[in-house]
Each structure stands twice: as structure tokens, then as C-alpha cells.
Protein backbone atom coordinates (compact mmCIF):
# COMPACT_ATOMS: atom_id res chain seq x y z
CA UNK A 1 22.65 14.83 -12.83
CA UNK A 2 23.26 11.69 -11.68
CA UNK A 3 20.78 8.73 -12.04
CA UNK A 4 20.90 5.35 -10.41
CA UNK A 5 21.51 2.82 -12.81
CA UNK A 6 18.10 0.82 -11.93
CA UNK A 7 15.33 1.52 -9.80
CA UNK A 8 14.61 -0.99 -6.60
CA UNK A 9 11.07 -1.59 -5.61
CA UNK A 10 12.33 -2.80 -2.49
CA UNK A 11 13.93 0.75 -1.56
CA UNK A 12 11.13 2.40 -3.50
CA UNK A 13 9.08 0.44 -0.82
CA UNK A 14 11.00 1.59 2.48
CA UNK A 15 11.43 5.09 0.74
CA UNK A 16 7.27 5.59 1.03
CA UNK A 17 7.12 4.34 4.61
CA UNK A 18 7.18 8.15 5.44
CA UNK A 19 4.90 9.32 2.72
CA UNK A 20 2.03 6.79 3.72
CA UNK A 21 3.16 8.19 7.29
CA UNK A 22 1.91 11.56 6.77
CA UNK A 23 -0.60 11.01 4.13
CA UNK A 24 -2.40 8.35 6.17
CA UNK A 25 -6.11 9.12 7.58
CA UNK A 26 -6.15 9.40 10.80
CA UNK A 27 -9.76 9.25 11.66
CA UNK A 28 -10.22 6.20 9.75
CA UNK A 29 -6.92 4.79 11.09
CA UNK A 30 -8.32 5.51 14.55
CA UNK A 31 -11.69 3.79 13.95
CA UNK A 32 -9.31 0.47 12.61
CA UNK A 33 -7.25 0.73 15.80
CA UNK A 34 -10.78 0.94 18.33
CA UNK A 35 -12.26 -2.42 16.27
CA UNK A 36 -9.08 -3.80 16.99
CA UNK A 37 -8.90 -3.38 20.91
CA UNK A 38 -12.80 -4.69 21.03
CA UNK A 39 -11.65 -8.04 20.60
CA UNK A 40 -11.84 -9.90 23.54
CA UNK A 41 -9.29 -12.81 22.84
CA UNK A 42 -6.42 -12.84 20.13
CA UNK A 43 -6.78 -11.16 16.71
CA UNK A 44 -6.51 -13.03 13.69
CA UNK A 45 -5.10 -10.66 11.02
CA UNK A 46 -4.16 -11.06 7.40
CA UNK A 47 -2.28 -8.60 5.79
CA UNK A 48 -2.50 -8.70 1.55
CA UNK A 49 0.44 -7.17 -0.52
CA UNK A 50 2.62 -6.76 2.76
CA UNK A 51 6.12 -5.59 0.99
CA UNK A 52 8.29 -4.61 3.20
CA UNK A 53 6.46 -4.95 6.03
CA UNK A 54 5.43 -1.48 6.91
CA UNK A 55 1.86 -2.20 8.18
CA UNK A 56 3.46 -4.81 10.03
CA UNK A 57 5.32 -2.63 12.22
CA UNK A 58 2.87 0.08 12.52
CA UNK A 59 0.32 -2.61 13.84
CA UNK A 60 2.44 -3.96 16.10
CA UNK A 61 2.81 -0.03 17.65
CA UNK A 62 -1.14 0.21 18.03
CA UNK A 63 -1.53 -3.39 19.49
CA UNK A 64 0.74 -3.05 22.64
CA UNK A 65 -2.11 -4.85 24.82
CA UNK A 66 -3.37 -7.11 21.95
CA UNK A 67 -2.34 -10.38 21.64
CA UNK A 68 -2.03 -10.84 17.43
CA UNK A 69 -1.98 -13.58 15.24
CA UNK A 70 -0.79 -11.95 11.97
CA UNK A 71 -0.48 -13.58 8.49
CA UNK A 72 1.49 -11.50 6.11
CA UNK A 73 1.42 -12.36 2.10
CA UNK A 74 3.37 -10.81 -0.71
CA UNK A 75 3.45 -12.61 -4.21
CA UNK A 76 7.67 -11.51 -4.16
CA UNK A 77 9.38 -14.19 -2.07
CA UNK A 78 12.61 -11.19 -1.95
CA UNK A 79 9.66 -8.53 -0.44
CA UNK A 80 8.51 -11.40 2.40
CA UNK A 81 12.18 -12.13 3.37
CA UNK A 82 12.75 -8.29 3.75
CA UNK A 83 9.92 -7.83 5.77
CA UNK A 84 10.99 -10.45 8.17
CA UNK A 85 14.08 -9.45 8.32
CA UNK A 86 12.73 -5.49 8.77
CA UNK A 87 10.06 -6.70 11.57
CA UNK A 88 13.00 -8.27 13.44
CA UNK A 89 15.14 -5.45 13.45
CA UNK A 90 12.53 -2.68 14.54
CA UNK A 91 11.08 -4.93 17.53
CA UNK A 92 14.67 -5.44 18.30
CA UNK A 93 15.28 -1.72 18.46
CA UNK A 94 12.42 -1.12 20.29
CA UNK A 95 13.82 -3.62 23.16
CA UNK A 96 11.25 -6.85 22.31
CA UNK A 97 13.78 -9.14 21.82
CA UNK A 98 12.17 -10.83 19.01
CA UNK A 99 12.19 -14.55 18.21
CA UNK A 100 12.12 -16.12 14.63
CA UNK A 101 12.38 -19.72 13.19
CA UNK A 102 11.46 -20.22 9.57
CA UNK A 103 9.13 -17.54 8.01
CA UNK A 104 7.28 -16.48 11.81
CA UNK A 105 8.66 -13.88 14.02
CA UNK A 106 7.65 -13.94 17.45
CA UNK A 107 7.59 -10.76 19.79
CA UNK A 108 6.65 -11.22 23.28
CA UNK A 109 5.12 -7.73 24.75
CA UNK A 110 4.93 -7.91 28.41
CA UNK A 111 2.38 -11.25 27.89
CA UNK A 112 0.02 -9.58 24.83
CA UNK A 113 2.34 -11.91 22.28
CA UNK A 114 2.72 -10.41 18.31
CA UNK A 115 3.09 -13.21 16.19
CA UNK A 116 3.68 -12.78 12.28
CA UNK A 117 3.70 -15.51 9.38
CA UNK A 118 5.40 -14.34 6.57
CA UNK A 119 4.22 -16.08 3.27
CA UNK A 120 5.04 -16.10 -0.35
CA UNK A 121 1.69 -16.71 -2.28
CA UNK A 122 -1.01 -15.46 -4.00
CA UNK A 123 -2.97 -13.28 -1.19
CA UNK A 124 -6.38 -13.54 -2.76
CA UNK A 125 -6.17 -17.10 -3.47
CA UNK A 126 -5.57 -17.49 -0.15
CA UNK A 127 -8.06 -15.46 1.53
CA UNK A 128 -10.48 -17.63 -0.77
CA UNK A 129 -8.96 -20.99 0.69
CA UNK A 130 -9.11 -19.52 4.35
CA UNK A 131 -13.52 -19.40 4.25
CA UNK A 132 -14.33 -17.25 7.78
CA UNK A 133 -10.76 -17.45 9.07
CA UNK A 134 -9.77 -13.87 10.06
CA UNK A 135 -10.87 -11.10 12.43
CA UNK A 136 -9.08 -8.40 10.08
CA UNK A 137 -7.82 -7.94 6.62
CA UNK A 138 -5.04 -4.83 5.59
CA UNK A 139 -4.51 -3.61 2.57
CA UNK A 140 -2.35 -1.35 1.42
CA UNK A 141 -2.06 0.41 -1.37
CA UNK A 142 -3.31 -2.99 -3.06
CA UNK A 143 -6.50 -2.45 -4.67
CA UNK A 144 -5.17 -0.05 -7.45
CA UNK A 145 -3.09 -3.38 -8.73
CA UNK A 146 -6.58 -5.85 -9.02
CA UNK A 147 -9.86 -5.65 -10.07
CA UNK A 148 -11.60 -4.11 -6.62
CA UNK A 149 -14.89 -6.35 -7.17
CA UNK A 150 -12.62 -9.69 -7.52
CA UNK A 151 -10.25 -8.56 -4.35
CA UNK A 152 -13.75 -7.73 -2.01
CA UNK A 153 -14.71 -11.10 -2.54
CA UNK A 154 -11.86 -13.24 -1.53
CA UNK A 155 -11.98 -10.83 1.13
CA UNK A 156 -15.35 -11.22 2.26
CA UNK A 157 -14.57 -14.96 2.19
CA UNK A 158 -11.75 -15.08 4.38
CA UNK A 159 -13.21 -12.68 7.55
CA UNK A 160 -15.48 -14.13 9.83
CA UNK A 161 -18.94 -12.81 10.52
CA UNK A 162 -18.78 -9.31 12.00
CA UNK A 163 -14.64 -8.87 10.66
CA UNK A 164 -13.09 -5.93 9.39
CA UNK A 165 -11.27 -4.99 6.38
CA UNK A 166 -8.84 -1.89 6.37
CA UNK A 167 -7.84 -0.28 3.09
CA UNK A 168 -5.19 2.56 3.26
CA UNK A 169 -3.58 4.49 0.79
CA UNK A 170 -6.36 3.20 -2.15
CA UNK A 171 -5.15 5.43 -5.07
CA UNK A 172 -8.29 7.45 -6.68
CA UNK A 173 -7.34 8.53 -9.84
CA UNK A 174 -5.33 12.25 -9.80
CA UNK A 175 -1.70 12.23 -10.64
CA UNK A 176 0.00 15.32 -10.64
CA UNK A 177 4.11 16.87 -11.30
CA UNK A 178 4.47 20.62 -10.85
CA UNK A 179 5.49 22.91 -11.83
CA UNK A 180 4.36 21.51 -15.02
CA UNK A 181 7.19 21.35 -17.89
CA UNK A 182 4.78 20.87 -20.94
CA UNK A 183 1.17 21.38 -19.78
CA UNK A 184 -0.30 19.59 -23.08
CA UNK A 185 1.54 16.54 -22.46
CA UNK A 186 1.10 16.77 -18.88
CA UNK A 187 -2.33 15.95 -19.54
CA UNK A 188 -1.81 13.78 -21.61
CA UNK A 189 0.95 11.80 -19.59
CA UNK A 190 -1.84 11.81 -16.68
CA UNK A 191 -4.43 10.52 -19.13
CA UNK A 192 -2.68 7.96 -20.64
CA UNK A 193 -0.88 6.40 -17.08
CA UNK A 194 -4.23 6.00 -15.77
CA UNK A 195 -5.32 4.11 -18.60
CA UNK A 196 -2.16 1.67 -18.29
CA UNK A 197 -3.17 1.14 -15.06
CA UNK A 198 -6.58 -0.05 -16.24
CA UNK A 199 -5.97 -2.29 -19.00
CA UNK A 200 -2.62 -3.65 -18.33
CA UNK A 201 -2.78 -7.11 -16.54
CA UNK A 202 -1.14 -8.44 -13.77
CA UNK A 203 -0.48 -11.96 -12.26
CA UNK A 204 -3.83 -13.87 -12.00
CA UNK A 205 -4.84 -11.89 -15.50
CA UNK A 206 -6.64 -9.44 -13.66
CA UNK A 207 -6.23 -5.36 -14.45
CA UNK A 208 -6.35 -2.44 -12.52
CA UNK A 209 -8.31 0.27 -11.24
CA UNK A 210 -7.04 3.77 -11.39
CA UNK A 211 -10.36 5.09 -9.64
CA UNK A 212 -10.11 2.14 -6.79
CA UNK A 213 -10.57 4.42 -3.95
CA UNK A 214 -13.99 5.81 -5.34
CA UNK A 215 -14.91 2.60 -6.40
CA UNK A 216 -14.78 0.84 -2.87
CA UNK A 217 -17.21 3.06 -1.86
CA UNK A 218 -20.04 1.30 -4.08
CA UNK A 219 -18.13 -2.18 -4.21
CA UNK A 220 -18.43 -2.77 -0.62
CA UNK A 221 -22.04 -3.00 -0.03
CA UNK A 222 -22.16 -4.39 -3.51
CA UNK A 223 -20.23 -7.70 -1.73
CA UNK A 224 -22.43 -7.52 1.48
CA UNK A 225 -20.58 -5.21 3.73
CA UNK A 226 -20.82 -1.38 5.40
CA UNK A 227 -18.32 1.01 5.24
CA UNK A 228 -17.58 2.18 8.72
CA UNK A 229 -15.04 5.67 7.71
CA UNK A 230 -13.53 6.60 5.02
CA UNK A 231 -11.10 10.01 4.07
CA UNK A 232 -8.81 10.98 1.85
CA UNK A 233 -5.21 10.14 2.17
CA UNK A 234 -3.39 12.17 -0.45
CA UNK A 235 0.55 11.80 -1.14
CA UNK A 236 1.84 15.25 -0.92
CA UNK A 237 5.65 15.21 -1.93
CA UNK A 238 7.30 18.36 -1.44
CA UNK A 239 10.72 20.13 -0.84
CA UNK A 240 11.43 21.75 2.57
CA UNK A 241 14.78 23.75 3.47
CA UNK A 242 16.56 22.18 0.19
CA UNK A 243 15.82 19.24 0.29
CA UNK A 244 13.28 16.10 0.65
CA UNK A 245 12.66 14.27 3.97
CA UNK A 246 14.31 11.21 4.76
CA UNK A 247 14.25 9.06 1.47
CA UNK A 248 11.78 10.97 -0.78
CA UNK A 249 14.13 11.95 -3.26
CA UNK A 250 14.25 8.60 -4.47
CA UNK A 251 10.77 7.54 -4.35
CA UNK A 252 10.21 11.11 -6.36
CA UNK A 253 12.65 9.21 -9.16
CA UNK A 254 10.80 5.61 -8.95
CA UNK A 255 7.79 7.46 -9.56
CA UNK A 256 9.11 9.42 -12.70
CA UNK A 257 10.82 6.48 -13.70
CA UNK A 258 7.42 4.50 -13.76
CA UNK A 259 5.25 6.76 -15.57
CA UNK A 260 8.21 7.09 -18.01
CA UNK A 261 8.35 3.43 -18.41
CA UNK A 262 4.42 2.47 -18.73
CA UNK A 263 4.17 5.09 -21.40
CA UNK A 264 7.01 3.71 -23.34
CA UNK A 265 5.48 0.32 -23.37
CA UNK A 266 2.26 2.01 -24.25
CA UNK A 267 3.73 3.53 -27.06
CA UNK A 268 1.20 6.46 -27.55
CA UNK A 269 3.80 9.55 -26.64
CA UNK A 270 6.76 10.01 -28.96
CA UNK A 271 9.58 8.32 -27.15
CA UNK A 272 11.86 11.57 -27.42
CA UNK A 273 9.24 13.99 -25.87
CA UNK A 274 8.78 11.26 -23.16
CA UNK A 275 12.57 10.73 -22.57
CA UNK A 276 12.63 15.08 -22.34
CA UNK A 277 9.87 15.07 -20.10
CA UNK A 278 11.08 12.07 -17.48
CA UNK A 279 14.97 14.04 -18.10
CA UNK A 280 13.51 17.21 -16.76
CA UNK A 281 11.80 15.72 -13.83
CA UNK A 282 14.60 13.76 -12.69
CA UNK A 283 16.40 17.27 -12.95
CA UNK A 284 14.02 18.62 -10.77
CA UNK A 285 14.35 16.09 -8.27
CA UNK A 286 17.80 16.68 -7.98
CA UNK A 287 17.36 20.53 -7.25
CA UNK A 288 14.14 19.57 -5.04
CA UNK A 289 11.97 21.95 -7.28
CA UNK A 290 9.57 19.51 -7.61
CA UNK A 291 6.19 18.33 -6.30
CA UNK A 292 3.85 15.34 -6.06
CA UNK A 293 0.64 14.98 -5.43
CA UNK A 294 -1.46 11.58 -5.87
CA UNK A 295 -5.04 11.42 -4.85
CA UNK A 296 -5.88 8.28 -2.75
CA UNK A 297 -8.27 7.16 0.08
CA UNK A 298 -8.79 5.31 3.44
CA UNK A 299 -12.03 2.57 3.81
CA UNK A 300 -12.56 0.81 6.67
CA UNK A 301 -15.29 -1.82 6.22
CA UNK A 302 -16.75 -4.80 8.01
CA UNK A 303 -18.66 -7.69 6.82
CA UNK A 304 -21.25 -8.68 6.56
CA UNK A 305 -23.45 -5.27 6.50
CA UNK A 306 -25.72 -5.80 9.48
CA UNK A 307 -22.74 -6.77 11.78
């Protein structure tokens, strides 16, 4: 087969945009969307780890009579230009008309306006520096990459009394490839990628948290607040009529290609059973015999508890 010859996190990104489609909750996404439309003036929303500005656009789509002031952060100055540039060109399709001057984008929806700051920072430094500032916090698919306690807080800071925090796709500790190709070093491939997760660190020191999902579900009230829904939100990859919708094929590959690369750093798995093993998954990409499955939840919760 043939393999790219690197793997983009920014297509990786867009290629996921319909696997967090399907996989998302919808009865927790529903209870997000009715806090949202309580608000009697303007929301003030922060979005944390915004990429490529999915959960931009999706928001957007359930706000049509809102008027939103959103602030979207991703550490990757590349990801926040993307997103911009992304944003733009779906409110332009969908006939908005969109205005942007340096990093905000403007969209004008029949007088409920949908304004987004793109930034390039730390997100939970600046929640911290932004004490009682927003109405919402999103993130998505975030919590896995941070400690969950640290994250809550800086969260907790930044929402004013009675705000809500929305947490999709929160990855809860099952990763699984079938059919399997070795089922002894399937396990242990699942064992040891988890633990990567947990003790390797990321920018700001902190590690992360393979059982986030689950964990959010104690860490909340720990930090003050309620949880107000929560439901699973598994990734289910699979092949229909030959093939994989829309991009899938390739996030299928980034996803082989990351296990295979945070267990050759980790060095536990002899590198040519590893190399084998991420060979014959590729391989099965490529003949869309394989499936994914990843375990993951959606939290809504609001701050603080008796709000």
C-alpha cells in the first residue's frame, strides 16, 4: 500500500469533524443548546483547544437567534489561522457574508450577530486571567491532554456565577482495532497507550488522563459545580459499501500512526513487532477491513453547584 509520507494534525483534525458528528450525545448536546437560548442578552463563550474550528461552526448552527460573543483558543498559532479561515468559508457558504479584520470574524444573522476571536495562547492560563468572565466554556476532546482537576479550575474561574461548561468527546479509557491481528499484543498495545497518555507531559508540564471522561464525573462537584447530563459518545469507525465515509480513511491511519509512534518512544514493545502490527493495520485501512472503537463521554456542567 501506499502511505502518506507524514501525518497532518490539521487534516487529522477536519478528517474527525464527521466522527465527533455521529458519535456526539445528543441529549447532552440538547441540554447545552436549551442553557444557551435561556440567556436573555448576548452569550459570552470561550471555546478551549478550538483546532480547526469545528465547535465553532456547529455553534454558530444552534445559535441562529443568539447573539454570541465567542473567544476561541488553540496553543497552535497554524490550528487558529485555519479555523478562521474555515469559519469564514462555511458562513460564506451558508450565505452570511462574513466579515473579518485581524484574528475576529464577524457574521451578521438577520440582527442575532456571531462574533468569534481567534487567539493563540495558553487556554487555561487564560480562563484563569479572565476571573467570572464567560457565560459558557467548550471543550472538546481536551481534557484527555491535561490533568482534569487543574483544567476544572481555570474553568470554574473564568464562568460567571450560574455558567456552563460543555465537555464533548472526553475520551474514557477503551481503545480498540479489530479484527485483532495479535490478541496478546493487542492488549498489551491498549495497556501500554493508555499509560503514555498518563505519564507523558505536555506544555505547562501537566500529564494526561486516559480515564478523563469517568473522572469528570467526581471532579466536578469536587471544584464546586453539578453535572447537569452526561452520555456516552463513543467513536465507532467502520467500513460501509467498500469504503469509509468522507475522510475516515485517513483519520483511521493518524490513529495507527499515533499509537505506533507513542509506543516507540515508550520503548516497551519490540520495535519490529510494533512496526508488523502498525504495517498490518495500515493494510487494513486500505482494504477498509478495519474497525475503531474509542470509548469517550459528554458532561455538561454549571458552576457553582447550587446555581
Amino acid at each position: 500500500m501506499t502511505e502518506p509520507d507524514h501525518y497532518s494534525f490539521r487534516r487529522y483534525l477536519d478528517a474527525k469533524r464527521t466522527v465527533d458528528r455521529r458519535a456526539r450525545n445528543r441529549r447532552v448536546a440538547d441540554a447545552f443548546r436549551r442553557t444557551l437560548e435561556r440567556f436573555d442578552e448576548s452569550v459570552e463563550l470561550c471555546e478551549i483547544g478550538a483546532g480547526t474550528g469545528a465547535m465553532v461552526e456547529t455553534i454558530l448552527e444552534w445559535t441562529a437567534g443568539t447573539e454570541v460573543r465567542y473567544t476561541a483558543i488553540d496553543a497552535d498559532p497554524a490550528l487558529v489561522e485555519a479555523a478562521a479561515d474555515s469559519v469564514v468559508d462555511r458562513a460564506s457558504d451558508r450565505g452570511h457574508g462574513p466579515d473579518r479584520s485581524d484574528g475576529t470574524v464577524r457574521v451578521d444573522r438577520d440582527g442575532a450577530t456571531f462574533e468569534v476571536e481567534f487567539r493563540a495562547e495558553d487556554a487555561l492560563a487564560h480562563l484563569a486571567d479572565r476571573d467570572g468572565t464567560y457565560d459558557a466554556v467548550v471543550a472538546q476532546a481536551f481534557l484527555d491532554l491535561t490533568d482534569v482537576q487543574t483544567a476544572l479550575s481555570a474553568i470554574a474561574d473564568g464562568l460567571r456565577s450560574g455558567g456552563v461548561a460543555y465537555f464533548p468527546i472526553t475520551f474514557d479509557g477503551v481503545t480498540a482495532l479489530v479484527p485483532p491481528v495479535d490478541p496478546e499484543l493487542e492488549d498489551r498495545i491498549e495497556r501500554r497507550f493508555h499509560r503514555r497518555m498518563d505519564t507523558t507531559e505536555k506544555v505547562g508540564g501537566e500529564t494526561g488522563d486516559s480515564n478523563a471522561g469517568r473522572r469528570l464525573l467526581t471532579a466536578v462537584p469536587a471544584t464546586g459545580g453539578r453535572i447537569v447530563a452526561a452520555g456516552g459518545s463513543d467513536w465507532v469507525v467502520r467500513p460501509t459499501d467498500g469504503g469509509y465515509e468522507a475522510d475516515e480513511a485517513y483519520f483511521l491511519h493518524h490513529i495507527v500512526d499515533t499509537v505506533e509512534s507513542a509506543l516507540a518512544a515508550d520503548g516497551t514493545i519490540d520495535p519490529e513487532r510494533l512496526r508488523a502490527w502498525a504495517e498490518s493495520r495500515h493494510e487494513q485501512v486500505a482494504d477498509a477491513e478495519l474497525v475503531y472503537l474509542a470509548h469517550q463521554l459528554d458532561v455538561l456542567a454549571r458552576w457553582p453547584a447550587s446555581a
